[in-house]
Every structure is written in structure tokens, then in C-alpha cells.
PDB file of N, CA and C in Angstrom:
ATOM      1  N   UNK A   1     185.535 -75.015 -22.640  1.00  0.00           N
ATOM      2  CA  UNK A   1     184.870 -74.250 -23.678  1.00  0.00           C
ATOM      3  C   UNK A   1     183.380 -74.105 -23.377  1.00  0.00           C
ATOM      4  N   UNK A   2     182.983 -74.158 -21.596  1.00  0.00           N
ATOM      5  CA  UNK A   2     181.519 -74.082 -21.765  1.00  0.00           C
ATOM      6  C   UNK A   2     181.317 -72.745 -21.831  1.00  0.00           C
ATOM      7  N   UNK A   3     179.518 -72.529 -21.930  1.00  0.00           N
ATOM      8  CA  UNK A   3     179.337 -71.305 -21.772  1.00  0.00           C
ATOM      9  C   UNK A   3     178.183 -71.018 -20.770  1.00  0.00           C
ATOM     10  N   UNK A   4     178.709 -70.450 -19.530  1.00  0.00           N
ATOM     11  CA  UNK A   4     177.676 -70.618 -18.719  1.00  0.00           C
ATOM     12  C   UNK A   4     176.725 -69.047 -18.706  1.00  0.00           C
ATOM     13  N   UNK A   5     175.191 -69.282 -18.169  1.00  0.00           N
ATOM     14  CA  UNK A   5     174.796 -68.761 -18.450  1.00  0.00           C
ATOM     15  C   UNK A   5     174.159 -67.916 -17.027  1.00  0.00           C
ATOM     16  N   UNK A   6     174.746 -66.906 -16.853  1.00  0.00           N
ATOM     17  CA  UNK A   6     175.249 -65.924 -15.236  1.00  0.00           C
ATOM     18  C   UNK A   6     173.494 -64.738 -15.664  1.00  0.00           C
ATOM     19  N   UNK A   7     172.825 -64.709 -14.704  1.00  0.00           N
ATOM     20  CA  UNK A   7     171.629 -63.775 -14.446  1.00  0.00           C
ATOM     21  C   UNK A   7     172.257 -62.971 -13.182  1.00  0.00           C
ATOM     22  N   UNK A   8     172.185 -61.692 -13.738  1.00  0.00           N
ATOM     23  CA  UNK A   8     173.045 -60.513 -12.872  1.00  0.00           C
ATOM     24  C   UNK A   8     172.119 -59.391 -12.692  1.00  0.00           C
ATOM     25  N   UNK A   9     171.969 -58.720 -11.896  1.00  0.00           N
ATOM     26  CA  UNK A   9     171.162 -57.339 -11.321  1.00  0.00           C
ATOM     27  C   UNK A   9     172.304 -56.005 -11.792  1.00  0.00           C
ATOM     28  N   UNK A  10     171.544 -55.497 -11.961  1.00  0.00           N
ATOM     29  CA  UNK A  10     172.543 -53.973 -12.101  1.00  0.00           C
ATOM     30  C   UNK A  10     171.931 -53.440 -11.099  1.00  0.00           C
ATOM     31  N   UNK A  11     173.078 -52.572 -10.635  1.00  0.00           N
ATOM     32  CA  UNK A  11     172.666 -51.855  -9.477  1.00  0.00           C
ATOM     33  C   UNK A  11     173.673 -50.425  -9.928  1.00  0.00           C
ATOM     34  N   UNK A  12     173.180 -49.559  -9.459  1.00  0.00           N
ATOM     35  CA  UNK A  12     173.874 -48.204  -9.447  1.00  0.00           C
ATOM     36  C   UNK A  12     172.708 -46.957  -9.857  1.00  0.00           C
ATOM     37  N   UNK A  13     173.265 -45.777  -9.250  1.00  0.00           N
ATOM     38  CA  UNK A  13     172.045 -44.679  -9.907  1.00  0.00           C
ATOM     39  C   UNK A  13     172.574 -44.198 -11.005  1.00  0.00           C
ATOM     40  N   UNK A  14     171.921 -43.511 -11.903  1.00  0.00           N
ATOM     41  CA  UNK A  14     172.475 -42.752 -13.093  1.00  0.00           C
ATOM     42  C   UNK A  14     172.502 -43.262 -13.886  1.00  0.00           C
ATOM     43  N   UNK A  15     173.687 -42.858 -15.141  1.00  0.00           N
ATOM     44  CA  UNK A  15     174.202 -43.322 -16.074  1.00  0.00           C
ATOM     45  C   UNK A  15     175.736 -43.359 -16.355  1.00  0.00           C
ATOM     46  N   UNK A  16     176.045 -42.862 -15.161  1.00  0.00           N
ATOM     47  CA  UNK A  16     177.440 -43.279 -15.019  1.00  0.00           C
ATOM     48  C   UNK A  16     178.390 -44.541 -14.878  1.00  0.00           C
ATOM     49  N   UNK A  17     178.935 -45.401 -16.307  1.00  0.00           N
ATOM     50  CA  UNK A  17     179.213 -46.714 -16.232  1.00  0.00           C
ATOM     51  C   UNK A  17     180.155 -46.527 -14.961  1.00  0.00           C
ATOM     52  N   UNK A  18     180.511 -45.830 -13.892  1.00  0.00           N
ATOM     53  CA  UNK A  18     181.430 -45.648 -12.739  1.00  0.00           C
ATOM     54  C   UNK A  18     180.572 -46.540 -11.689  1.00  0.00           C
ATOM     55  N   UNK A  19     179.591 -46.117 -11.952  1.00  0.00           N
ATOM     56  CA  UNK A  19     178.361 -46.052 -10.382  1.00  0.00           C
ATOM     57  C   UNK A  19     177.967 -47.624 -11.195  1.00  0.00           C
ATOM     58  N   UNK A  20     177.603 -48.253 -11.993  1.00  0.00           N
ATOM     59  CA  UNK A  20     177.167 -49.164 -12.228  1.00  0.00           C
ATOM     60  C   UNK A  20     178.263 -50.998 -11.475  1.00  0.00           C
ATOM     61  N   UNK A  21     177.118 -51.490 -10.992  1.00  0.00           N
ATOM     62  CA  UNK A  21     177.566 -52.535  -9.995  1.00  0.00           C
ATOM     63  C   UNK A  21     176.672 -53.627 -10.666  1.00  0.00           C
ATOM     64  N   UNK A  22     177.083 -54.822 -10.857  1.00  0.00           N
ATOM     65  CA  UNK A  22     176.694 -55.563 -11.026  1.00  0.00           C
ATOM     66  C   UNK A  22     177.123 -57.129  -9.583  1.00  0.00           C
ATOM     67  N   UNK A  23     175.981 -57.686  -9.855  1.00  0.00           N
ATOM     68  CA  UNK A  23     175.222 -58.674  -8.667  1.00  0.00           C
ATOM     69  C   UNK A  23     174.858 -59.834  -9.134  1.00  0.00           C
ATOM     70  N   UNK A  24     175.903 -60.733  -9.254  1.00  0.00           N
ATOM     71  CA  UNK A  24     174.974 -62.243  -9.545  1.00  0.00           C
ATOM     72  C   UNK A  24     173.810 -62.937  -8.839  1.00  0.00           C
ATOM     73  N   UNK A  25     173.114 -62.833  -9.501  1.00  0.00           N
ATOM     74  CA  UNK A  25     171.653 -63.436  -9.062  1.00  0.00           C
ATOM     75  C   UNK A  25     171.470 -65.120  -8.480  1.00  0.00           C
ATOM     76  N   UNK A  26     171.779 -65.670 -10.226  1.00  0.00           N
ATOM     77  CA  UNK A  26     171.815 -66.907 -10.389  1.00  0.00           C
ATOM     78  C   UNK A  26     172.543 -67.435 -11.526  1.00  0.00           C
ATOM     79  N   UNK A  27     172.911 -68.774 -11.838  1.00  0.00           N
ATOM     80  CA  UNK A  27     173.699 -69.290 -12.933  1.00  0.00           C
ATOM     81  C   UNK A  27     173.135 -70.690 -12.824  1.00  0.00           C
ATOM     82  N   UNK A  28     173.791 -71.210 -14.364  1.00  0.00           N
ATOM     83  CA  UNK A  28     173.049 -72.553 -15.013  1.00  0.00           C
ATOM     84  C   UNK A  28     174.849 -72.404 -15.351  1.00  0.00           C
ATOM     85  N   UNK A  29     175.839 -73.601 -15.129  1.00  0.00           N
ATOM     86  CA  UNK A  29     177.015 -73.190 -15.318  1.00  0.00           C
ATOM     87  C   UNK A  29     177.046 -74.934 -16.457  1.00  0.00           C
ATOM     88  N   UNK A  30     177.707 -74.497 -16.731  1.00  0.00           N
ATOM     89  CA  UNK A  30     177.995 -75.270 -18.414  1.00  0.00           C
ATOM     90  C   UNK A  30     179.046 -75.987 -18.127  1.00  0.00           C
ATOM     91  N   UNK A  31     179.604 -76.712 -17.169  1.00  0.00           N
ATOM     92  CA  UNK A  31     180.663 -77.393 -17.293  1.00  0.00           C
ATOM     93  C   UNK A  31     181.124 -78.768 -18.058  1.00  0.00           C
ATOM     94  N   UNK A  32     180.010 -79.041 -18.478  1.00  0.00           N
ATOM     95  CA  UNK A  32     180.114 -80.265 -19.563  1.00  0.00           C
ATOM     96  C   UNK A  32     180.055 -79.536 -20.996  1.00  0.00           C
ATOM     97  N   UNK A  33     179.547 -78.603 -21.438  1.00  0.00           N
ATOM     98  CA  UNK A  33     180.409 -77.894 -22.645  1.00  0.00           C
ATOM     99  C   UNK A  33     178.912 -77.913 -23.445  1.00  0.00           C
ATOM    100  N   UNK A  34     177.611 -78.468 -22.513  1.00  0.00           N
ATOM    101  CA  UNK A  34     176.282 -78.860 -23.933  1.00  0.00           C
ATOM    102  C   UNK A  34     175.899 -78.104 -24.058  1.00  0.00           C
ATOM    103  N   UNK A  35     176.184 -76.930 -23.315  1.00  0.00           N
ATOM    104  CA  UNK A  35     175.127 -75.384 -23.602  1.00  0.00           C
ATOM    105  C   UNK A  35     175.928 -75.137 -24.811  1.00  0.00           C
ATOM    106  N   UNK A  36     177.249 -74.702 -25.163  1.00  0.00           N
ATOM    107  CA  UNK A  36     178.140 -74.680 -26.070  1.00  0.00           C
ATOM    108  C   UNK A  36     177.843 -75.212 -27.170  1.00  0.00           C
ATOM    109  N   UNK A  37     177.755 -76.426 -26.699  1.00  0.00           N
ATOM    110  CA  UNK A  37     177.637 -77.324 -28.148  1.00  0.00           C
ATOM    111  C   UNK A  37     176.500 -77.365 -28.940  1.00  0.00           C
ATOM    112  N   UNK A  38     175.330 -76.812 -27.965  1.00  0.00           N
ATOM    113  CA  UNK A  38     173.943 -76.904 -28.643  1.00  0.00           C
ATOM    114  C   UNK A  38     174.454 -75.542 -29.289  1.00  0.00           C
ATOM    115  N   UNK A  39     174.862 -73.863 -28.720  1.00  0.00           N
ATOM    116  CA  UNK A  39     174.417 -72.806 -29.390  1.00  0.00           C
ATOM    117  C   UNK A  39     175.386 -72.947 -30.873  1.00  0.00           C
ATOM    118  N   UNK A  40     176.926 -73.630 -30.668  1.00  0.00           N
ATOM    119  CA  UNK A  40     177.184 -73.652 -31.894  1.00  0.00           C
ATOM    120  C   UNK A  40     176.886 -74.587 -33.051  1.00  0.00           C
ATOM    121  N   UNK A  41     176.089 -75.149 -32.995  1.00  0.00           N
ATOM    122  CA  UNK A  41     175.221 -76.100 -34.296  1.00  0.00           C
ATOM    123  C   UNK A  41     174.041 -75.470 -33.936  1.00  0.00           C
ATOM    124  N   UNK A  42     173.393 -74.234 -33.646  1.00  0.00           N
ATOM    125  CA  UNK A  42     172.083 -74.151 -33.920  1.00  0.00           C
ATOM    126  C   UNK A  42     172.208 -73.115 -35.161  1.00  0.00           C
ATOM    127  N   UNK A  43     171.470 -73.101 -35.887  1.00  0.00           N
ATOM    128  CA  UNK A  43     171.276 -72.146 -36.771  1.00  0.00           C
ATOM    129  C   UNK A  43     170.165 -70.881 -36.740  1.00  0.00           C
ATOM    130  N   UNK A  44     169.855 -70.558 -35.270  1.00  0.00           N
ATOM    131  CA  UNK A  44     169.245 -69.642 -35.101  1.00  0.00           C
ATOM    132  C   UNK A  44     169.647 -68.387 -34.607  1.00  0.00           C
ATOM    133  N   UNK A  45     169.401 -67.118 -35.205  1.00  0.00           N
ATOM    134  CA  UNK A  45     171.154 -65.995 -34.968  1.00  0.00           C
ATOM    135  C   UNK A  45     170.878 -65.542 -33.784  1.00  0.00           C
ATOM    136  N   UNK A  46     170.593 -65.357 -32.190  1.00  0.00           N
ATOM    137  CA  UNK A  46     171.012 -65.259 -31.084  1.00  0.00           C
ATOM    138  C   UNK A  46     171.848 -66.393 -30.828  1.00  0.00           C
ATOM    139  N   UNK A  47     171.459 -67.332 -30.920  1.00  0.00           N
ATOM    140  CA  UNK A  47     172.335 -68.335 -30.433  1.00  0.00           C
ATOM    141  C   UNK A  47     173.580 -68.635 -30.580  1.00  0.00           C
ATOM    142  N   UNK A  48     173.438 -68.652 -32.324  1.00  0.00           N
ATOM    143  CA  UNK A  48     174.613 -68.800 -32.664  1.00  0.00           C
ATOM    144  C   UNK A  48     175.390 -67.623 -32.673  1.00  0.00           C
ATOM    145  N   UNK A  49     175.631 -66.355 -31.843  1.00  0.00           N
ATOM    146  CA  UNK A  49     176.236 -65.367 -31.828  1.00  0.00           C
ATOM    147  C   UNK A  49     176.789 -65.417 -30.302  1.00  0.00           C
ATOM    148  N   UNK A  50     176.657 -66.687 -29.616  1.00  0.00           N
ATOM    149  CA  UNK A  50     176.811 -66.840 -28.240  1.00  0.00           C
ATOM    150  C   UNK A  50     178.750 -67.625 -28.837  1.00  0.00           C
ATOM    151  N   UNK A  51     179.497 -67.031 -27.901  1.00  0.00           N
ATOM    152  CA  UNK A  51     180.874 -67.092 -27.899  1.00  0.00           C
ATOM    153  C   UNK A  51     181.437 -67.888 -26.888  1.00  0.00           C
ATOM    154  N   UNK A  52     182.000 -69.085 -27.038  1.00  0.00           N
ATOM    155  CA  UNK A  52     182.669 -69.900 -26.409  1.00  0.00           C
ATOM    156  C   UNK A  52     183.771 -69.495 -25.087  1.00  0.00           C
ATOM    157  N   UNK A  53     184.393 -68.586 -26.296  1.00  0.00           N
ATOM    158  CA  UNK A  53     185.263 -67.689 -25.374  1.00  0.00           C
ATOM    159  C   UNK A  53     184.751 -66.179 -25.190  1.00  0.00           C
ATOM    160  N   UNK A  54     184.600 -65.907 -25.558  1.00  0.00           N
ATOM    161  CA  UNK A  54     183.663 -64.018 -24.943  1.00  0.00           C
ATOM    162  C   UNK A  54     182.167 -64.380 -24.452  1.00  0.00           C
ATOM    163  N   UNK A  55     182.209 -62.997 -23.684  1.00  0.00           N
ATOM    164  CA  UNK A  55     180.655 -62.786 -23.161  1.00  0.00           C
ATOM    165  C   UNK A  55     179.650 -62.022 -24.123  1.00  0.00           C
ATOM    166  N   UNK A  56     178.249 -62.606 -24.019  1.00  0.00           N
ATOM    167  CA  UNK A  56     177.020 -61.654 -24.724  1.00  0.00           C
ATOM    168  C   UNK A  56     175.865 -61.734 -23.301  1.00  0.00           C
ATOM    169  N   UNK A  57     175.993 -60.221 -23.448  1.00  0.00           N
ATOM    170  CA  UNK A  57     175.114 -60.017 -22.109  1.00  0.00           C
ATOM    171  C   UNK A  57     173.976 -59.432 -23.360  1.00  0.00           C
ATOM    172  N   UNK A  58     172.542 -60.199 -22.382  1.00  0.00           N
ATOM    173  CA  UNK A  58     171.518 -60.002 -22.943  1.00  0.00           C
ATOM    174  C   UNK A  58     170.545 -59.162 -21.762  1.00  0.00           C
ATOM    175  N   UNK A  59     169.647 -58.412 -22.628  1.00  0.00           N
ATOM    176  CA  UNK A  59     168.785 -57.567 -21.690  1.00  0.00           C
ATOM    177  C   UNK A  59     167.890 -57.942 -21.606  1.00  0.00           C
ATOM    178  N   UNK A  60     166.375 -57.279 -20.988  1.00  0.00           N
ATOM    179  CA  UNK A  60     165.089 -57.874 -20.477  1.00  0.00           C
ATOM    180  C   UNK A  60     164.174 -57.643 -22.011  1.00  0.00           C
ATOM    181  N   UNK A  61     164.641 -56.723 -23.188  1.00  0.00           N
ATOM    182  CA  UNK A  61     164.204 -56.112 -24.102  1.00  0.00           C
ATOM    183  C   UNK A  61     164.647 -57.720 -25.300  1.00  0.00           C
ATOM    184  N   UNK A  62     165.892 -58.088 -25.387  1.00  0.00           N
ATOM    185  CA  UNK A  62     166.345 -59.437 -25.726  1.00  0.00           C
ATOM    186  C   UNK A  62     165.461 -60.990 -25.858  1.00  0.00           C
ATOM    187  N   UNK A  63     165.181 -60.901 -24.393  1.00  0.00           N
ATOM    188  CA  UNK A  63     164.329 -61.743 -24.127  1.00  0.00           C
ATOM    189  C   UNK A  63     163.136 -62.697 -24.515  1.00  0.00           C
ATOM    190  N   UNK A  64     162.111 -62.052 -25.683  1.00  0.00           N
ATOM    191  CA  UNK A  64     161.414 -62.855 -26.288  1.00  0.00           C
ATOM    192  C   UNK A  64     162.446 -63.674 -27.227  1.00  0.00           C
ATOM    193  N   UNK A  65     163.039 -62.857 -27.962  1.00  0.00           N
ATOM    194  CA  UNK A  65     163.972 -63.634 -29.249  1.00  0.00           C
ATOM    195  C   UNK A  65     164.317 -64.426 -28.819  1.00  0.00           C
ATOM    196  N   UNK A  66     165.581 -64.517 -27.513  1.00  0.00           N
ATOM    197  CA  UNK A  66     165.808 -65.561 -26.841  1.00  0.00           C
ATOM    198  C   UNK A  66     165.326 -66.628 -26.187  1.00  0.00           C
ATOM    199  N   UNK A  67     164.067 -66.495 -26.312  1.00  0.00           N
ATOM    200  CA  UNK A  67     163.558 -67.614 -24.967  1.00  0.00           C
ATOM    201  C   UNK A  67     162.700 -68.044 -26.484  1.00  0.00           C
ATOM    202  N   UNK A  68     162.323 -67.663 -27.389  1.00  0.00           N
ATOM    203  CA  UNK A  68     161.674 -68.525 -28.567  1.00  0.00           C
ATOM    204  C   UNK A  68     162.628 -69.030 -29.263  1.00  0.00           C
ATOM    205  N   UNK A  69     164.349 -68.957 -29.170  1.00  0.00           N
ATOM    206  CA  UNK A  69     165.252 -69.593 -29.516  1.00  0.00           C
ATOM    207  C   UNK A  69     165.503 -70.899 -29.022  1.00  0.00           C
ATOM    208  N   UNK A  70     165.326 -70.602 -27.278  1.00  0.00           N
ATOM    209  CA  UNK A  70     165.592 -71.698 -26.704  1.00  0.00           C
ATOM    210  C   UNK A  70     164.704 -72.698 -26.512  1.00  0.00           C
ATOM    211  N   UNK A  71     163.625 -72.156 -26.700  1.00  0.00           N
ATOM    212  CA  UNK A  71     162.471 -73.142 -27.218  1.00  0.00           C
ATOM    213  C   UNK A  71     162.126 -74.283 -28.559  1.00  0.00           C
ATOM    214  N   UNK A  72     162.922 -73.512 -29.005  1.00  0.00           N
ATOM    215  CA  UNK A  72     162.853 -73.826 -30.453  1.00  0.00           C
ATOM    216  C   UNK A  72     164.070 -75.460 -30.404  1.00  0.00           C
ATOM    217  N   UNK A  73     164.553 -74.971 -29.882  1.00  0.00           N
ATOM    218  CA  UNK A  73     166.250 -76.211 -29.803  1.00  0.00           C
ATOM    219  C   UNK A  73     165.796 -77.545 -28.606  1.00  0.00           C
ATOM    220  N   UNK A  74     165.141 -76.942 -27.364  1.00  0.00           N
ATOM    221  CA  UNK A  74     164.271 -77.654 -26.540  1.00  0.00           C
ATOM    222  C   UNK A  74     163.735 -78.415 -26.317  1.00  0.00           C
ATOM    223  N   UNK A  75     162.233 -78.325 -27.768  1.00  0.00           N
ATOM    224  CA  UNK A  75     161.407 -78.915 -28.880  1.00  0.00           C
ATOM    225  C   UNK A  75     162.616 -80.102 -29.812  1.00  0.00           C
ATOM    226  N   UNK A  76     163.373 -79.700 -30.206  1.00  0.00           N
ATOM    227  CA  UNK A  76     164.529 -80.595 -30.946  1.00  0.00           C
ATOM    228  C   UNK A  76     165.239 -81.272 -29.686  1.00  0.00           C
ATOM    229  N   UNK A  77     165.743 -81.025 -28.776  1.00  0.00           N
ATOM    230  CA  UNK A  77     166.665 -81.937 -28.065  1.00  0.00           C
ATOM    231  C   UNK A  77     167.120 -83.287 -28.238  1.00  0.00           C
ATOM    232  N   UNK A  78     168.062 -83.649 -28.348  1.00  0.00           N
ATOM    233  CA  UNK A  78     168.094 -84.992 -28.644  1.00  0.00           C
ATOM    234  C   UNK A  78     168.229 -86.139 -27.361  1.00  0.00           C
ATOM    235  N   UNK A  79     168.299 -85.673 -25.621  1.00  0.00           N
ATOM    236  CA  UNK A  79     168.483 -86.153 -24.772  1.00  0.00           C
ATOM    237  C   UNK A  79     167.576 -85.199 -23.314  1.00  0.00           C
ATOM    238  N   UNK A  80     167.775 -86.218 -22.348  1.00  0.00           N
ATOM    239  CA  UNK A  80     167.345 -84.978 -20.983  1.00  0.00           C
ATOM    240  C   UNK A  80     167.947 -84.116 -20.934  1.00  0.00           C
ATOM    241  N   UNK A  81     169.684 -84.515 -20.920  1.00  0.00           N
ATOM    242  CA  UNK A  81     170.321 -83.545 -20.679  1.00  0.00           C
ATOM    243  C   UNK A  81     170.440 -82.467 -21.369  1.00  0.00           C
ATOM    244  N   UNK A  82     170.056 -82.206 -22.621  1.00  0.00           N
ATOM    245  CA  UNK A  82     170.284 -81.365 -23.640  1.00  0.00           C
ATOM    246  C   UNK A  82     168.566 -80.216 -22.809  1.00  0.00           C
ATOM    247  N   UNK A  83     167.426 -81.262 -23.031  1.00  0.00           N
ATOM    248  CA  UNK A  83     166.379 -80.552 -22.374  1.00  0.00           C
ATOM    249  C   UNK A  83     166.458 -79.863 -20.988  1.00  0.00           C
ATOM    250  N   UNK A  84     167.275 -80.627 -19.878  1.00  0.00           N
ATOM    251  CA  UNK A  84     167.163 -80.301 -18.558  1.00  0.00           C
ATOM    252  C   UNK A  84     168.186 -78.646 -18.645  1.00  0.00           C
ATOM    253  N   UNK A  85     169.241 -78.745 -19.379  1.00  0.00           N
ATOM    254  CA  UNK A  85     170.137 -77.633 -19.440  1.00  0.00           C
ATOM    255  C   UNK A  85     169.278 -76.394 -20.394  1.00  0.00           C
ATOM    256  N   UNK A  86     168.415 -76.901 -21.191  1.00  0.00           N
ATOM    257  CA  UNK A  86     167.807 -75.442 -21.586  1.00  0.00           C
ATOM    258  C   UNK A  86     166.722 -75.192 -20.914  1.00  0.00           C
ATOM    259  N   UNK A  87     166.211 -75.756 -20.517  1.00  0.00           N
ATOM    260  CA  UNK A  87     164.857 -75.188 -19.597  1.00  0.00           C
ATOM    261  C   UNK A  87     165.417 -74.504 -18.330  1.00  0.00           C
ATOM    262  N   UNK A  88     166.385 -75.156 -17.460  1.00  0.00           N
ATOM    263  CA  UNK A  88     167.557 -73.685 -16.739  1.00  0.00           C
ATOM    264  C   UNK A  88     167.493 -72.592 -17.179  1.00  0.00           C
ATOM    265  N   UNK A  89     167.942 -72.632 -18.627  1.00  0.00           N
ATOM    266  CA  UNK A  89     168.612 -71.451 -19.344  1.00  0.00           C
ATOM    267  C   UNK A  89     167.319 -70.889 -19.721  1.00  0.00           C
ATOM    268  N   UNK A  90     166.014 -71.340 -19.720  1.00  0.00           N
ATOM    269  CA  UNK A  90     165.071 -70.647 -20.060  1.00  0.00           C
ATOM    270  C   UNK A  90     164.551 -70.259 -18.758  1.00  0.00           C
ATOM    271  N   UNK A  91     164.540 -71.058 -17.807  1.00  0.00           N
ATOM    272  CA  UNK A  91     163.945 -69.969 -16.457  1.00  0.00           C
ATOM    273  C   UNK A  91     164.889 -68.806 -16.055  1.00  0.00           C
ATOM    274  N   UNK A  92     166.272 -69.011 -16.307  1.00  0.00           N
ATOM    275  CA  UNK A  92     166.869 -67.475 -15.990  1.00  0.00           C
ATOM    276  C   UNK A  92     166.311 -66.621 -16.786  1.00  0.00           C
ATOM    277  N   UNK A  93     165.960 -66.252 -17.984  1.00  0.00           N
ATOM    278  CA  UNK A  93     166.258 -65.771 -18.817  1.00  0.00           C
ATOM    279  C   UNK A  93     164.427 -65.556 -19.054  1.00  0.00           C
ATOM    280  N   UNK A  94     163.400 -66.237 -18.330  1.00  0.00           N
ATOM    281  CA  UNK A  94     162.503 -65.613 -17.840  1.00  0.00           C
ATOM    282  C   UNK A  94     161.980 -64.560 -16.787  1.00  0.00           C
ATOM    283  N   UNK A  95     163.342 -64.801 -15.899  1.00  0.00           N
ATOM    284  CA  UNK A  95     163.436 -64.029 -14.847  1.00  0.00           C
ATOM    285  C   UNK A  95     163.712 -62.997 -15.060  1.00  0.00           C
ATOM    286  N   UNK A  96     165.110 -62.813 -16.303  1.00  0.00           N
ATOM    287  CA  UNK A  96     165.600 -61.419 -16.622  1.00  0.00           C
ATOM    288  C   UNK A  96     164.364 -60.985 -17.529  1.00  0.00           C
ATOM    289  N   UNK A  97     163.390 -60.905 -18.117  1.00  0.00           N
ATOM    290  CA  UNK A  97     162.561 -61.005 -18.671  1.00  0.00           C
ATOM    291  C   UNK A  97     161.879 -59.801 -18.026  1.00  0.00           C
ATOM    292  N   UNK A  98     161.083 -60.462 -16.684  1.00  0.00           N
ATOM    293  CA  UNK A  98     160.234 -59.899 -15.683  1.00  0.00           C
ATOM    294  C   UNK A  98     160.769 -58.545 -14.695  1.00  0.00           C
ATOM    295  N   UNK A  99     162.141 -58.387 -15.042  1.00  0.00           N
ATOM    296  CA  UNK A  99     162.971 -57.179 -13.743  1.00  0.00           C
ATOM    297  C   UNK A  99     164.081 -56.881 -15.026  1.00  0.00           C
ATOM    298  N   UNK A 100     163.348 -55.656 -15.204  1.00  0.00           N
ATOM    299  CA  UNK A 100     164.232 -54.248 -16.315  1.00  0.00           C
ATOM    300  C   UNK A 100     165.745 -54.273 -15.577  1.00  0.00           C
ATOM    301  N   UNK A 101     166.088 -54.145 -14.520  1.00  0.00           N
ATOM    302  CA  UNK A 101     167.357 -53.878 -13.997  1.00  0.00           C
ATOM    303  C   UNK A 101     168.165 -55.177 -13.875  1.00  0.00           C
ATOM    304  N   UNK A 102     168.062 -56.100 -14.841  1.00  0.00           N
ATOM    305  CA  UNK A 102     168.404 -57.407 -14.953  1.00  0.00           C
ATOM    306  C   UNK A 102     169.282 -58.298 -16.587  1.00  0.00           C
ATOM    307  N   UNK A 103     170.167 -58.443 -16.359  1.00  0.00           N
ATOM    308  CA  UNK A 103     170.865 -58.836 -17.522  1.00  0.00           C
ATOM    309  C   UNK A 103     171.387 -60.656 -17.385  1.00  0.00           C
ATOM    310  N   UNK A 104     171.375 -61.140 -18.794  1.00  0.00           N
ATOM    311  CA  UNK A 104     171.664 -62.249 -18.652  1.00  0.00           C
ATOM    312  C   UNK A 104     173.145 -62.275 -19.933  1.00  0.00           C
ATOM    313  N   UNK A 105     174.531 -62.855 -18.778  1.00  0.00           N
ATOM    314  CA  UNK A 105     175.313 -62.678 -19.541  1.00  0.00           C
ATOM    315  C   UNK A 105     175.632 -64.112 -19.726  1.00  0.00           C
ATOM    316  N   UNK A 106     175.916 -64.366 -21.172  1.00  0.00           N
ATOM    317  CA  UNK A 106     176.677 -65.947 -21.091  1.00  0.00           C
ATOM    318  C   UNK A 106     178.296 -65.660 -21.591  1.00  0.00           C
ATOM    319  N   UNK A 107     178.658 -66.212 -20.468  1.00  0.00           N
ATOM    320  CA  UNK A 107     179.958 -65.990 -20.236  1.00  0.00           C
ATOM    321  C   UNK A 107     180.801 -67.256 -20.595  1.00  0.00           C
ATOM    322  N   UNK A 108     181.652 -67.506 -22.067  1.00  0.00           N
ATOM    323  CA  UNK A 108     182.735 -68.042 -22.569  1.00  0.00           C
ATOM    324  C   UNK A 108     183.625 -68.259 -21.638  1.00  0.00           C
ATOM    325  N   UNK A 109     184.277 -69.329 -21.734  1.00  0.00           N
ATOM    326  CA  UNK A 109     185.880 -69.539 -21.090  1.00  0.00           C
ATOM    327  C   UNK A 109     187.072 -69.207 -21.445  1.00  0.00           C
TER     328      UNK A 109
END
């Protein structure tokens, strides 16, 4: 039930969802389930709209909300591990930030 958190490039010309290619960049992969477990007890609504089992791909436009979310839970952590796994999730998600042609999907099991 983790939810890992996949930084992907789009690639393609146009606007044709045909031509559109997507490119994994980088990932913070959730296999102990704490990314999960933190977004579903947070009470802040990006987070908690993150799906165990489905994907929410987030854009570079996304990005402040999100990264003052994950800050916000960060600041609260109750362990390293809880801290070491969001500060990951906050450098991807700085990255998609900085490059428009860049999406951050967290992908459910």
C-alpha cells in the first residue's frame, strides 16, 4: 500500500496525448508504506487526496501547495525516518518545480 513518489519528464511535440512520452527521471519509492501513512493522517488537502491505490500526477504549477504541505508534516515528524522520506519527496518535487516539462506522479499500489 506504499505510495511512491516517480518525477517524470514529458516529452513529445504538440498537444497530441498520441505524441506525448513520458521519462522517469527519479523516484523516492515507498516500500515501507510511511509516505502512505503520513499522507493519510495528514489533514492537509493535497496530501490527503494522495491515493494508496491510484495515481495523482502533480505539475510544476502544483508545486508551492505541495512542497508547503510537505513542509508542514516535516516540521511535525515524529522520527528520521518520517523526516528523511519527506525531504526526498521534497527535493523531487523541487525539481519538478524548476522544469515546466516535468510532472510528479505518486503512484499507489
Amino acid at each position: 500500500m506504499g505510495v511512491d513518489v516517480v518525477l517524470k519528464q514529458v516529452e513529445g511535440r504538440g498537444s497530441s496525448p498520441k505524441r506525448r512520452r513520458l521519462a522517469q527521471v527519479d523516484a523516492v519509492l515507498d516500500g515501507s508504506d510511511l509516505f502512505a501513512h503520513i499522507c493519510e493522517s495528514s489533514n492537509l488537502p493535497m496530501l490527503n487526496r494522495v491515493d494508496p491505490y491510484g495515481t495523482l500526477i502533480l505539475t510544476p504549477q502544483d508545486m508551492p501547495q505541495f512542497i508547503s504541505e510537505v513542509d508542514a508534516e516535516r516540521s511535525s515528524a515524529e522520527g528520521d525516518a518520517e523526516r528523511d522520506i519527506l525531504t526526498a519527496v521534497r527535493g523531487l518535487a523541487e525539481r519538478c518545480a524548476d522544469e515546466v516539462s516535468m510532472e510528479l506522479h505518486l503512484e499507489g499500489d
